[in-house]
N, C-alpha and C. Protein backbone atom coordinates (compact mmCIF):
# COMPACT_ATOMS: atom_id res chain seq x y z
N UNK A 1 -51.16 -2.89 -26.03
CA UNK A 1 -52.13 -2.45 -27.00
C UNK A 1 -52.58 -3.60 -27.91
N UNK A 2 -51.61 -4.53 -28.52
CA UNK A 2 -51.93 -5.71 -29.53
C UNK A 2 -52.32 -6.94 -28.54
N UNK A 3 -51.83 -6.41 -27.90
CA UNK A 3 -52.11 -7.80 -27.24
C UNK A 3 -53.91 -7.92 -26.59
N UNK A 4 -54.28 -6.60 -26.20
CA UNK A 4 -55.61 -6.64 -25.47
C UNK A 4 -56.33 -6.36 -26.67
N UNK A 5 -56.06 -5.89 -27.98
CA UNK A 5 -57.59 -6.10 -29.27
C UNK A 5 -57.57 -7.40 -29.57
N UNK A 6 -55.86 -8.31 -29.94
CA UNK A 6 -56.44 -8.87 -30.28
C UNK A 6 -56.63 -10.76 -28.75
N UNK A 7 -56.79 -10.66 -27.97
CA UNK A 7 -57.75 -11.76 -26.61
C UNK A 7 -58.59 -12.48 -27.38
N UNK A 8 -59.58 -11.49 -27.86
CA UNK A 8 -60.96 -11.99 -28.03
C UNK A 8 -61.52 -12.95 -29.86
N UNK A 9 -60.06 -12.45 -30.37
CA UNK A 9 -60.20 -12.29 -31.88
C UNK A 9 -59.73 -13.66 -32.33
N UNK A 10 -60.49 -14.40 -33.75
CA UNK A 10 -59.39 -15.02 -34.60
C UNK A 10 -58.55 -14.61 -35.45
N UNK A 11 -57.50 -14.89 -34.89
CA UNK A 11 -56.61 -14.49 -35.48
C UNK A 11 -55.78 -15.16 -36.79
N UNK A 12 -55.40 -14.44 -37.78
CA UNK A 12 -55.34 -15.16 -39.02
C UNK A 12 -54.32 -14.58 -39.57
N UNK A 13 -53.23 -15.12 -39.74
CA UNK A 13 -51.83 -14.52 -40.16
C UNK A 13 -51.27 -14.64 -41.43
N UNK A 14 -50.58 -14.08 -42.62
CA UNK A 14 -51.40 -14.41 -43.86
C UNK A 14 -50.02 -13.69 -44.74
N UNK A 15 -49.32 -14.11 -46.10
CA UNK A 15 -49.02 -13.99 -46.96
C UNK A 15 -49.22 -14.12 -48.18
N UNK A 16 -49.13 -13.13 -49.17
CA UNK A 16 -49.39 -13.82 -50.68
C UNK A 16 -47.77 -13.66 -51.53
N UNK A 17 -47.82 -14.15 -52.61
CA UNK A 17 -46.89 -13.53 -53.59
C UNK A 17 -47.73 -13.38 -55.11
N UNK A 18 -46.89 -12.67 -55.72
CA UNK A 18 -47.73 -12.28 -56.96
C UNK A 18 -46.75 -12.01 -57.85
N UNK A 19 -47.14 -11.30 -59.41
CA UNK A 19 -46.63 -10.79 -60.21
C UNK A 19 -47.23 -9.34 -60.00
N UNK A 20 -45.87 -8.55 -60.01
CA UNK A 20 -46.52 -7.45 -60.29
C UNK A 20 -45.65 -6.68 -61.83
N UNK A 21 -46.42 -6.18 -62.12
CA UNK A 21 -46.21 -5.27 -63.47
C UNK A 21 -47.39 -3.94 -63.20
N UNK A 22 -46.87 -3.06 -64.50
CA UNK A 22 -47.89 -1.43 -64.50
C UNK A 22 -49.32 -1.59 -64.07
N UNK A 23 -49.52 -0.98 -62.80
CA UNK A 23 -50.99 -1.21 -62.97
C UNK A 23 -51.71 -1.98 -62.66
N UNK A 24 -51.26 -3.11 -61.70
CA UNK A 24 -51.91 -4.38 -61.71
C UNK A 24 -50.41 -5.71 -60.62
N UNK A 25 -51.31 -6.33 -60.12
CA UNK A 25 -50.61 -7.62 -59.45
C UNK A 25 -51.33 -8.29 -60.00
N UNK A 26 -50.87 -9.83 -60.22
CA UNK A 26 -51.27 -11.12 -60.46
C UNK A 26 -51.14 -11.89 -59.03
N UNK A 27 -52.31 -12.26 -58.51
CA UNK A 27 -51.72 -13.38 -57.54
C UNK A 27 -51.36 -14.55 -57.60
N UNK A 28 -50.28 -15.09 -57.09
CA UNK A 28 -49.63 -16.44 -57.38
C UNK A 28 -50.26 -17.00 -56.19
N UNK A 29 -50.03 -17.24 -54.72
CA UNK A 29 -50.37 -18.27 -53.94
C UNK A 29 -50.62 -17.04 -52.34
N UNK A 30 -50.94 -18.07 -51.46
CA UNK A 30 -51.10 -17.37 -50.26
C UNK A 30 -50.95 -18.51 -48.91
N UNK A 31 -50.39 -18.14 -48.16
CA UNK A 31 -50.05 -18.72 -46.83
C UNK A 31 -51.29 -18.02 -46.21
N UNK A 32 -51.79 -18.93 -44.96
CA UNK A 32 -52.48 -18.26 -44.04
C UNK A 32 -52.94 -19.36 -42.46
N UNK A 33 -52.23 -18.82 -41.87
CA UNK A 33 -52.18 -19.75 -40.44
C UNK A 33 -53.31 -19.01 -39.64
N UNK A 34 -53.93 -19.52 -38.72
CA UNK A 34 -55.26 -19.34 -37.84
C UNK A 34 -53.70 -19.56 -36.42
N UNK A 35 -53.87 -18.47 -36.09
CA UNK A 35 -53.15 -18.14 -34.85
C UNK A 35 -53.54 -18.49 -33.84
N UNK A 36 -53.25 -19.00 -32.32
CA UNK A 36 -53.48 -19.05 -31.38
C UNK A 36 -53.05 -18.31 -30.34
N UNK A 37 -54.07 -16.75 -29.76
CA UNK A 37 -53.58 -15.67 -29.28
C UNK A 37 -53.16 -16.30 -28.11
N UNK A 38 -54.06 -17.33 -26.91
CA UNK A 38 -53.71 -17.63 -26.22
C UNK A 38 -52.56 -18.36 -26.16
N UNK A 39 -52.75 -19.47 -26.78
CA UNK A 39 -51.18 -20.24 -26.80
C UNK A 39 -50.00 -19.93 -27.38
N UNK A 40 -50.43 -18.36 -28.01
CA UNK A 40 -49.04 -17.88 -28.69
C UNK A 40 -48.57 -19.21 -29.69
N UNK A 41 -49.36 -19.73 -30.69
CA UNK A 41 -48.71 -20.72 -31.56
C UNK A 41 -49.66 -21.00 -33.05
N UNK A 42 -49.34 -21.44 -33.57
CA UNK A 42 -50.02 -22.06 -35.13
C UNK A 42 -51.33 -22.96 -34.64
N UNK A 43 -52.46 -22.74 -34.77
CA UNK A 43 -53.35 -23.65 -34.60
C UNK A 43 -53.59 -24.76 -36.13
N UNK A 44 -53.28 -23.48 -37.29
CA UNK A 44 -53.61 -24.74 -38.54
C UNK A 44 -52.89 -23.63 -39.55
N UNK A 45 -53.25 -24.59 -40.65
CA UNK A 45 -52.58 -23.49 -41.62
C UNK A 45 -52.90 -24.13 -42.86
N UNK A 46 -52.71 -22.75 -44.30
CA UNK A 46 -53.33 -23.67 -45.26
C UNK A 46 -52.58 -22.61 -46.35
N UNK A 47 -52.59 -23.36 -47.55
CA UNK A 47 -51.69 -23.64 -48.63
C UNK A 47 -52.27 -23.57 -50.23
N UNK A 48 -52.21 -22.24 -50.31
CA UNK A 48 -53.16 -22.63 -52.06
C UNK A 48 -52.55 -21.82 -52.75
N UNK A 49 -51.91 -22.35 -54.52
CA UNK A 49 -51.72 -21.86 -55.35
C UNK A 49 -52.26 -21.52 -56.65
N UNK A 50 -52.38 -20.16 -57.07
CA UNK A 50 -53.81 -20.08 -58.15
C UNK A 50 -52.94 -20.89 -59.29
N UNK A 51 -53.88 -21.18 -60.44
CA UNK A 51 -53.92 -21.68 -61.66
C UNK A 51 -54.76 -20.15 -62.69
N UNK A 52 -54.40 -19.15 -62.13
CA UNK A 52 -54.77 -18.13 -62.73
C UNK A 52 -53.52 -17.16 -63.21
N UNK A 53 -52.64 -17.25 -62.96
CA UNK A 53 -51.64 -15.88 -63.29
C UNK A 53 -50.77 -16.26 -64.47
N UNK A 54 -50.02 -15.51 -65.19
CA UNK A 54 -49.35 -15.67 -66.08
C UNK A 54 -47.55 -15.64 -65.91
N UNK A 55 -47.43 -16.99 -65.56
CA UNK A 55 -45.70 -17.23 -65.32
C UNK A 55 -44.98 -16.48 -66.35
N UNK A 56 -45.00 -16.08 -67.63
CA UNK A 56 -44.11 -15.04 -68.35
C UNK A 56 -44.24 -13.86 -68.48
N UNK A 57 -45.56 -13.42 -67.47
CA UNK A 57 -44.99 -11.88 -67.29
C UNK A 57 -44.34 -11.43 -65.92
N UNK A 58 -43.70 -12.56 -65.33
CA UNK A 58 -42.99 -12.65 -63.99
C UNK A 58 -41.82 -12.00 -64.58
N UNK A 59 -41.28 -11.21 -63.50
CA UNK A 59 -39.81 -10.85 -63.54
C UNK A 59 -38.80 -12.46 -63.67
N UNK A 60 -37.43 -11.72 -63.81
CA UNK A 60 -37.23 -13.00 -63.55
C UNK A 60 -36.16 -13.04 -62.19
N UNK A 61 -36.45 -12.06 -61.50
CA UNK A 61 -36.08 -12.30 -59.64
C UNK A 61 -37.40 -13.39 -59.48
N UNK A 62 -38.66 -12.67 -59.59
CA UNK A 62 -40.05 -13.00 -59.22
C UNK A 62 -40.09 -14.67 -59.86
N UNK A 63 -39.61 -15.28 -60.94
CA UNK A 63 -39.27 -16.70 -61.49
C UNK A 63 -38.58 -16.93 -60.10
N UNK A 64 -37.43 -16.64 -60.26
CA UNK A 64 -35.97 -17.18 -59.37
C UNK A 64 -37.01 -17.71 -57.56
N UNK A 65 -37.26 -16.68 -57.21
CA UNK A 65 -37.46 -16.43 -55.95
C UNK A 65 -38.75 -16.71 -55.16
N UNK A 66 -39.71 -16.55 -56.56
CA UNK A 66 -41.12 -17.06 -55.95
C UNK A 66 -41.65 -18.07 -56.86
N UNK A 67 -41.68 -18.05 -58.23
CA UNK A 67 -42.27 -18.96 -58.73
C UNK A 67 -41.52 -20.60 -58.34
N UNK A 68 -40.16 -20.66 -58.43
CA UNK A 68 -39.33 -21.87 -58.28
C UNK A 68 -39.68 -22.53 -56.56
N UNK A 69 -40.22 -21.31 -56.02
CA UNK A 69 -40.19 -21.85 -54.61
C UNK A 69 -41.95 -22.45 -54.27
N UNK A 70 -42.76 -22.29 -55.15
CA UNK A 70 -43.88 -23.12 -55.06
C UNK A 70 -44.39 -24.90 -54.59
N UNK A 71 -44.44 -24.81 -53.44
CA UNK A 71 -44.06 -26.35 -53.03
C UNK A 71 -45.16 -26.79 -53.60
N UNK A 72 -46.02 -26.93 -54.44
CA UNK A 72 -47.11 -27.95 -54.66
C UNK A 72 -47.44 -28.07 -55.97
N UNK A 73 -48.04 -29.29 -56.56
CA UNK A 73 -48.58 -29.14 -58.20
C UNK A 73 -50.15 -28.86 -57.84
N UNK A 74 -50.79 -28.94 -57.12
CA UNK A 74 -52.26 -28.30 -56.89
C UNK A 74 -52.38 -26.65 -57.27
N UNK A 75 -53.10 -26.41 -58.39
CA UNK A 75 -53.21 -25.36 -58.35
C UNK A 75 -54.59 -25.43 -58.33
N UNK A 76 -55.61 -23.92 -57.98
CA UNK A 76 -56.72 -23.77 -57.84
C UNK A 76 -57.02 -22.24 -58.52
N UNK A 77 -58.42 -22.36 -59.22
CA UNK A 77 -59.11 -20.85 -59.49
C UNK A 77 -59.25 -20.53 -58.64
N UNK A 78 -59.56 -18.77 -58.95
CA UNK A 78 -59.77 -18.06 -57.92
C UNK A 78 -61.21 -18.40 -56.81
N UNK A 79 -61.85 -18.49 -57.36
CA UNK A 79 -63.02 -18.94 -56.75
C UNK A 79 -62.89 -20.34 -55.93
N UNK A 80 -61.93 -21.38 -57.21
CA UNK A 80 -61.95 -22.07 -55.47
C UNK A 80 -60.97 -21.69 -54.11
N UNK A 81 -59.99 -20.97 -54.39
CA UNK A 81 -59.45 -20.25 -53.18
C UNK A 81 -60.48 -19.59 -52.65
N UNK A 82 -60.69 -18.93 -53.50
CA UNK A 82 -62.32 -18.14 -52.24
C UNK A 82 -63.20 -18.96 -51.39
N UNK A 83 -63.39 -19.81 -52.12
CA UNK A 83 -64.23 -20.90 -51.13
C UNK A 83 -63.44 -21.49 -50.30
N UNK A 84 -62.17 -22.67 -50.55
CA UNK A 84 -61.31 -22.76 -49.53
C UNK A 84 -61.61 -22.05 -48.36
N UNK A 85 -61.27 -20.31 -48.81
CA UNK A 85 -60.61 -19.74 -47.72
C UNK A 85 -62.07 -18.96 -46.53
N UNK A 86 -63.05 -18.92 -47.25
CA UNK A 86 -64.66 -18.80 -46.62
C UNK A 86 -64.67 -20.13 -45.70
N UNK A 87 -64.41 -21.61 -45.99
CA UNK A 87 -64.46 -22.37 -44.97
C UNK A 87 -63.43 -22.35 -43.91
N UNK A 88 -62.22 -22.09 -44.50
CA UNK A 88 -60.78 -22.31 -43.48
C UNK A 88 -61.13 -20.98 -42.14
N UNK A 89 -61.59 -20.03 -42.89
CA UNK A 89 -61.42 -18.84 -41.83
C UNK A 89 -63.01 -18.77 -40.59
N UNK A 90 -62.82 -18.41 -39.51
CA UNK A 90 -63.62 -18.30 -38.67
C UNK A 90 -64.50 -17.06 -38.99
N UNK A 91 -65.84 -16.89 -37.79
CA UNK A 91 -66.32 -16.02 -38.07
C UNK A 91 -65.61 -14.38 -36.93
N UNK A 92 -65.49 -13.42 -36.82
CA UNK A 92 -64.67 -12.18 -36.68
C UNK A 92 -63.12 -12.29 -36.54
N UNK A 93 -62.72 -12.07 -37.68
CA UNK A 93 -61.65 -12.72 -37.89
C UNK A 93 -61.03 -10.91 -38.04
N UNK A 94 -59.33 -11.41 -37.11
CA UNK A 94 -58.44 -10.27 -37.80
C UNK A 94 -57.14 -10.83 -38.29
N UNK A 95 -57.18 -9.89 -39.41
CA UNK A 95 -56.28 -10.81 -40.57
C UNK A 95 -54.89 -9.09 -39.92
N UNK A 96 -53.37 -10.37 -39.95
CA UNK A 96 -52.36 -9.43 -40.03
C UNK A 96 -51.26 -9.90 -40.76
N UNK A 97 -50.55 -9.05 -41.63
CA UNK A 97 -49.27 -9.36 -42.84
C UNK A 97 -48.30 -8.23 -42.33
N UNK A 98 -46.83 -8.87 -43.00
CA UNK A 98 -45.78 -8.01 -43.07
C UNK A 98 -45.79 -7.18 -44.03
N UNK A 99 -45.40 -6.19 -43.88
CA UNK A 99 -45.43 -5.06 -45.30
C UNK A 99 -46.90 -5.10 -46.17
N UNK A 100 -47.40 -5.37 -45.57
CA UNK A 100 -49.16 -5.94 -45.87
C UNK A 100 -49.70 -5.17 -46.86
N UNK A 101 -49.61 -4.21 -47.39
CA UNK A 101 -50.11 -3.18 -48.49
C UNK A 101 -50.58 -4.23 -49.81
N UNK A 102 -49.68 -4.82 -50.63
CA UNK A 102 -50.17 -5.41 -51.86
C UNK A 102 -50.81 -7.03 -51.29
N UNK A 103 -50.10 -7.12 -50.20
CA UNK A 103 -50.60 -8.60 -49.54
C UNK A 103 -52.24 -8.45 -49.20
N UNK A 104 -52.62 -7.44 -48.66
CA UNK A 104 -54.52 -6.68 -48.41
C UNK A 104 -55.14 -7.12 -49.84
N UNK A 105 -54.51 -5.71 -50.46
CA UNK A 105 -55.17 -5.62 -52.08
C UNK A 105 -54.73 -7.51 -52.63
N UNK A 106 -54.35 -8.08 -52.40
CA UNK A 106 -54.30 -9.11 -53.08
C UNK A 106 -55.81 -10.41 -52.35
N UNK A 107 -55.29 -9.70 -51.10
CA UNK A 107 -56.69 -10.77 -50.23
C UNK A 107 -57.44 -10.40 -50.82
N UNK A 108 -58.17 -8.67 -50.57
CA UNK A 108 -59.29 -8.53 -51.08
C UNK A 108 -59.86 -8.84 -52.45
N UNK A 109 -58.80 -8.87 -53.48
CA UNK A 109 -59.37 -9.20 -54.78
C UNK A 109 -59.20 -10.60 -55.10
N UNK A 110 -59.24 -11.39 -53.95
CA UNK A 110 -60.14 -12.36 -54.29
C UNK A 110 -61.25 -13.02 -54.19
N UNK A 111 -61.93 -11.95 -53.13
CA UNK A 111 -63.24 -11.75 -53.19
C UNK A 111 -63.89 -11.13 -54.32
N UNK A 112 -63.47 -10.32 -55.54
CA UNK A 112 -63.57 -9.38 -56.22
C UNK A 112 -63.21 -7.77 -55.45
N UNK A 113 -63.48 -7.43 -54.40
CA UNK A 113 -63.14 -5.98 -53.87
C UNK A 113 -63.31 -6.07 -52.76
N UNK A 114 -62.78 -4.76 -52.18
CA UNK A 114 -62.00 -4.73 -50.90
C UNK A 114 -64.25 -4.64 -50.29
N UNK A 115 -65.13 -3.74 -51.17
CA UNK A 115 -66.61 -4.15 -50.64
C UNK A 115 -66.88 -5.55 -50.94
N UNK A 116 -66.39 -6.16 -51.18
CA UNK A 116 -67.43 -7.98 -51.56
C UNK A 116 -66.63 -8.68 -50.48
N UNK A 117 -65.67 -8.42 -49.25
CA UNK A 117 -65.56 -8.94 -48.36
C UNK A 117 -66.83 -9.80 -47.57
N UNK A 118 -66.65 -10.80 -47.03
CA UNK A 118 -67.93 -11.26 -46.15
C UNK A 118 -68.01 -10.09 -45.35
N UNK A 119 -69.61 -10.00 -44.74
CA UNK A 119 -69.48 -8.61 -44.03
C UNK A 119 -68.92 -9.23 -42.27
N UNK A 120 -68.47 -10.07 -41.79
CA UNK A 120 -67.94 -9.81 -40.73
C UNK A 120 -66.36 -9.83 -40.31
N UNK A 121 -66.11 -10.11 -41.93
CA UNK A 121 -64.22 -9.94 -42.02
C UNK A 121 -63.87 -7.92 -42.01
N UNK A 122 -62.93 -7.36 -41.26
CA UNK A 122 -62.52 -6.26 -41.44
C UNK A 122 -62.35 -5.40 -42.74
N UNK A 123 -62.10 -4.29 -43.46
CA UNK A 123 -61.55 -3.84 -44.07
C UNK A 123 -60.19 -3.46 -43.94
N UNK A 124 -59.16 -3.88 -42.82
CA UNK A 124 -58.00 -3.50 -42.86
C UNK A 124 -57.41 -4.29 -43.27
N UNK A 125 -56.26 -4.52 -42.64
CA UNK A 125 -55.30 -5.52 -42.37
C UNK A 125 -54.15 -5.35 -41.66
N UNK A 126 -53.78 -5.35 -40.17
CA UNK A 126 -52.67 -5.33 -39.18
C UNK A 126 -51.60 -5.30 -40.14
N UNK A 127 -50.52 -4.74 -39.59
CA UNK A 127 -49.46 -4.31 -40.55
C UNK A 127 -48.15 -4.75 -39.51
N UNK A 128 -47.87 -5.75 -39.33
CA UNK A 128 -46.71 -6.91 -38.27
C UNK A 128 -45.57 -5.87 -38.54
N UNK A 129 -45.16 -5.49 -39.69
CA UNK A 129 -43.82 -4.45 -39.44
C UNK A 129 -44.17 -2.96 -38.75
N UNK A 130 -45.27 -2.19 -39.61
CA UNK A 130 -45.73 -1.04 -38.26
C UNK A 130 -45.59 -1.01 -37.06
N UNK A 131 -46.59 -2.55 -36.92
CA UNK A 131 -46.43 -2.38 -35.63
C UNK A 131 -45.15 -2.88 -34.64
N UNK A 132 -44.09 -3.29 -35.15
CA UNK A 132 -43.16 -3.83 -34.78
C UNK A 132 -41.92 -1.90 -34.67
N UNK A 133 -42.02 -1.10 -35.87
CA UNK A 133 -41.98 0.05 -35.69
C UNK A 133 -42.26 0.70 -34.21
N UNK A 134 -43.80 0.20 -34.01
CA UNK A 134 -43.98 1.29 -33.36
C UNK A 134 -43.52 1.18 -31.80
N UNK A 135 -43.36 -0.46 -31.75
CA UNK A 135 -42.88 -0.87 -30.52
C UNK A 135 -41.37 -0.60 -30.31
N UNK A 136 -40.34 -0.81 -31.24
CA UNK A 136 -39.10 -0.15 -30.88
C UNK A 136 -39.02 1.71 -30.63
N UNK A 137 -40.26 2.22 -31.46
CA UNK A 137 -40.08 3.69 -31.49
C UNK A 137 -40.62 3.82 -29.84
N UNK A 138 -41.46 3.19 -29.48
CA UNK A 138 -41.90 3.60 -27.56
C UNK A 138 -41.19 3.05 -26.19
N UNK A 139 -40.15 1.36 -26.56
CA UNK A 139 -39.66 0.95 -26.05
C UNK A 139 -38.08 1.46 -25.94
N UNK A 140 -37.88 1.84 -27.08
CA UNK A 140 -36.84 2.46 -27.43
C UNK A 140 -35.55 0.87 -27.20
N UNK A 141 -36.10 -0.08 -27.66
CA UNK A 141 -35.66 -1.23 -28.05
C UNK A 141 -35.48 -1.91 -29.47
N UNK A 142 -34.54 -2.19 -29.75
CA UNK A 142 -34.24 -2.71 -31.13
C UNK A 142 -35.15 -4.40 -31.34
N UNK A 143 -36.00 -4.45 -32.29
CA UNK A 143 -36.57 -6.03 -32.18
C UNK A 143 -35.55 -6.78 -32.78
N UNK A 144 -35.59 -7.88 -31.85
CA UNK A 144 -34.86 -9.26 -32.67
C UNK A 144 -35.52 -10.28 -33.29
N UNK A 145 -34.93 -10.40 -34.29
CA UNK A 145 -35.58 -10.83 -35.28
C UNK A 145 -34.95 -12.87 -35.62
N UNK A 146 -35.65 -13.57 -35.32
CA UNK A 146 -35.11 -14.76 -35.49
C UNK A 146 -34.60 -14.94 -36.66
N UNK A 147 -33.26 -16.14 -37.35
CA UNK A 147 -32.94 -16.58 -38.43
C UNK A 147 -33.73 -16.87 -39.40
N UNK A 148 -33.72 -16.36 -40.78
CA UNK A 148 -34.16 -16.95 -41.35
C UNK A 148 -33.81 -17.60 -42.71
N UNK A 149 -34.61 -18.46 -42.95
CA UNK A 149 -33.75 -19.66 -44.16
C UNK A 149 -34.15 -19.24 -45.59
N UNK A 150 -33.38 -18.50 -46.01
CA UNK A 150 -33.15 -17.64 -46.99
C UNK A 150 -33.54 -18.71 -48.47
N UNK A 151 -33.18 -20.47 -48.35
CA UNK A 151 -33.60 -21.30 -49.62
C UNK A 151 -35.24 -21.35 -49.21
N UNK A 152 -36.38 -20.89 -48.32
CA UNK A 152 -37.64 -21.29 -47.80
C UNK A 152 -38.33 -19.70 -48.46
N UNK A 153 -37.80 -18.90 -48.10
CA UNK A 153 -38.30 -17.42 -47.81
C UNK A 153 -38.52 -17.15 -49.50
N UNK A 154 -39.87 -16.37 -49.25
CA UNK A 154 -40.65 -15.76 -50.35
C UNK A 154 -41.65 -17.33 -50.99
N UNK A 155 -41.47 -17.99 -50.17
CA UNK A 155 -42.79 -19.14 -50.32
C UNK A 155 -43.86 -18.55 -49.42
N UNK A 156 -45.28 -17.98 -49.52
CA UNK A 156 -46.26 -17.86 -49.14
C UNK A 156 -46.46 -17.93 -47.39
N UNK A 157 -46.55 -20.04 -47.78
CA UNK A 157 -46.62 -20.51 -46.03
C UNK A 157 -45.46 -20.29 -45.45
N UNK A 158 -44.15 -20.40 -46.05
CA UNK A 158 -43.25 -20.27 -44.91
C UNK A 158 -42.78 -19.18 -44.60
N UNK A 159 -43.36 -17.48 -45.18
CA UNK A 159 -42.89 -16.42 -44.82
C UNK A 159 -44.04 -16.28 -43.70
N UNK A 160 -45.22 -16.69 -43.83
CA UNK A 160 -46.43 -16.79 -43.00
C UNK A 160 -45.72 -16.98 -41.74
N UNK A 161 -45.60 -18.53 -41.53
CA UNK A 161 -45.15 -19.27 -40.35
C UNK A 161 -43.85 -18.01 -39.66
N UNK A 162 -43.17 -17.86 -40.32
CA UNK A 162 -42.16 -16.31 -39.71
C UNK A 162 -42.74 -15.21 -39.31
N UNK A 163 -43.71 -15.17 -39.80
CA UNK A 163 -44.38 -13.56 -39.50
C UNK A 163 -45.13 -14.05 -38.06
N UNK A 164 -45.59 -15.02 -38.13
CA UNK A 164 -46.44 -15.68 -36.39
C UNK A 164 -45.09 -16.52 -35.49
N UNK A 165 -44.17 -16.33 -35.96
CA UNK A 165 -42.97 -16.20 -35.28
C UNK A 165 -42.78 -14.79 -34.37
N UNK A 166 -42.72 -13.33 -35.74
CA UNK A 166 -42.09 -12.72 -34.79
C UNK A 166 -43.29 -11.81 -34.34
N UNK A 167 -44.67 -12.29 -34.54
CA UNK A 167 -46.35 -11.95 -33.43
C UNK A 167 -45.89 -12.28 -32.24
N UNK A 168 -45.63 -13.70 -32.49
CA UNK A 168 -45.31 -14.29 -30.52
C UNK A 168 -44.07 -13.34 -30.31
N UNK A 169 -43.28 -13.19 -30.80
CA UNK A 169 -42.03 -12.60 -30.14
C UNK A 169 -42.58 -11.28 -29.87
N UNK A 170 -43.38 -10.18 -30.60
CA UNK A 170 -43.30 -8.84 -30.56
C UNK A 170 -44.96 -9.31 -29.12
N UNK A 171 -45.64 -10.21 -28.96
CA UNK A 171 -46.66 -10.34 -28.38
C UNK A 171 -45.53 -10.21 -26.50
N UNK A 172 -44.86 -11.14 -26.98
CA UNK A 172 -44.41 -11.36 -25.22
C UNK A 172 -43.97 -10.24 -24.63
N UNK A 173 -43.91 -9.17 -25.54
CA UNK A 173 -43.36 -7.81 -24.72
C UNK A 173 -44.41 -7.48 -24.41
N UNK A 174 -45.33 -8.07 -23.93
CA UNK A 174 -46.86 -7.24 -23.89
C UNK A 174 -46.73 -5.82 -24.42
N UNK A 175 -47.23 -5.84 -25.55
CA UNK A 175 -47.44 -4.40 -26.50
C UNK A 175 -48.69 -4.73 -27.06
């Protein structure tokens, strides 16, 4: 099923982290690798942290775990991530995240709304654990899940680069 929508597609594999509090996320940064369906691998990948959110209304897991793990002093407005990410991304692009719900709402609002998308980017966003769900619920197989490096994890790009880890892995079962 994933494997034959997405043949034809660019594919674009994608994390953010944020602050969240009542009512509202702040976005902190976003991973996002341009997949290679055929070669099953990373074609590129790219790296931006806003200069928009407010580091003291972070938890302080959200300090510990995401802010400390920010590999870069480049930060950027929102707008220039928007632009960045208007050149980095191709034209029919399908974008997929783990647990993807606030990771979507965070893409989309940086366009301003989930309508001010370019009109040939989707309104969804592939959901890598669903569908990883839905393949043990039909295979009736447990997924294995590669190691992961617990001092790296909850950085943007490198939860990215894991999530197009376990695409190729959940891809080779042809599902």
């Amino acid at each position: 099923m994933l494997n034959k929508f997405l043949e034809d597609r660019n594919v674009y594999v994608f994390d953010t982290e944020f602050i969240e509090y009542p009512r509202t996320i702040d976005f902190v940064s976003i991973g996002i690798c341009e997949y290679s369906f055929k070669d099953k691998e990373i074609k590129s990948e790219l790296y931006l942290v806003s200069n928009e959110f407010n580091p003291d209304k972070a938890s302080e897991w959200v300090k510990q775990n995401v802010l400390d793990k920010l590999n870069t002093t480049e930060r950027n407005s929102l707008k220039e991530i928007k632009d960045k990410l208007l050149k980095y991304i191709k034209p029919n692009p399908i974008f997929i995240a783990y647990c993807s719900d606030y990771d979507w709402v965070n893409f989309c609002w940086i366009f301003g709304s989930m309508s001010d998308l370019p009109k040939d980017f989707p309104m969804y966003c592939i959901d890598l654990r669903q569908e990883i769900d839905i393949y043990e619920s039909i295979s009736k197989t447990k997924f294995k899940w590669q190691k992961v490096d617990k001092e790296q994890k909850h950085n943007a790009l490198y939860d990215t680069k894991y999530e197009c880890i376990a695409l190729t892995d959940l891809l080779s079962f042809n599902y």
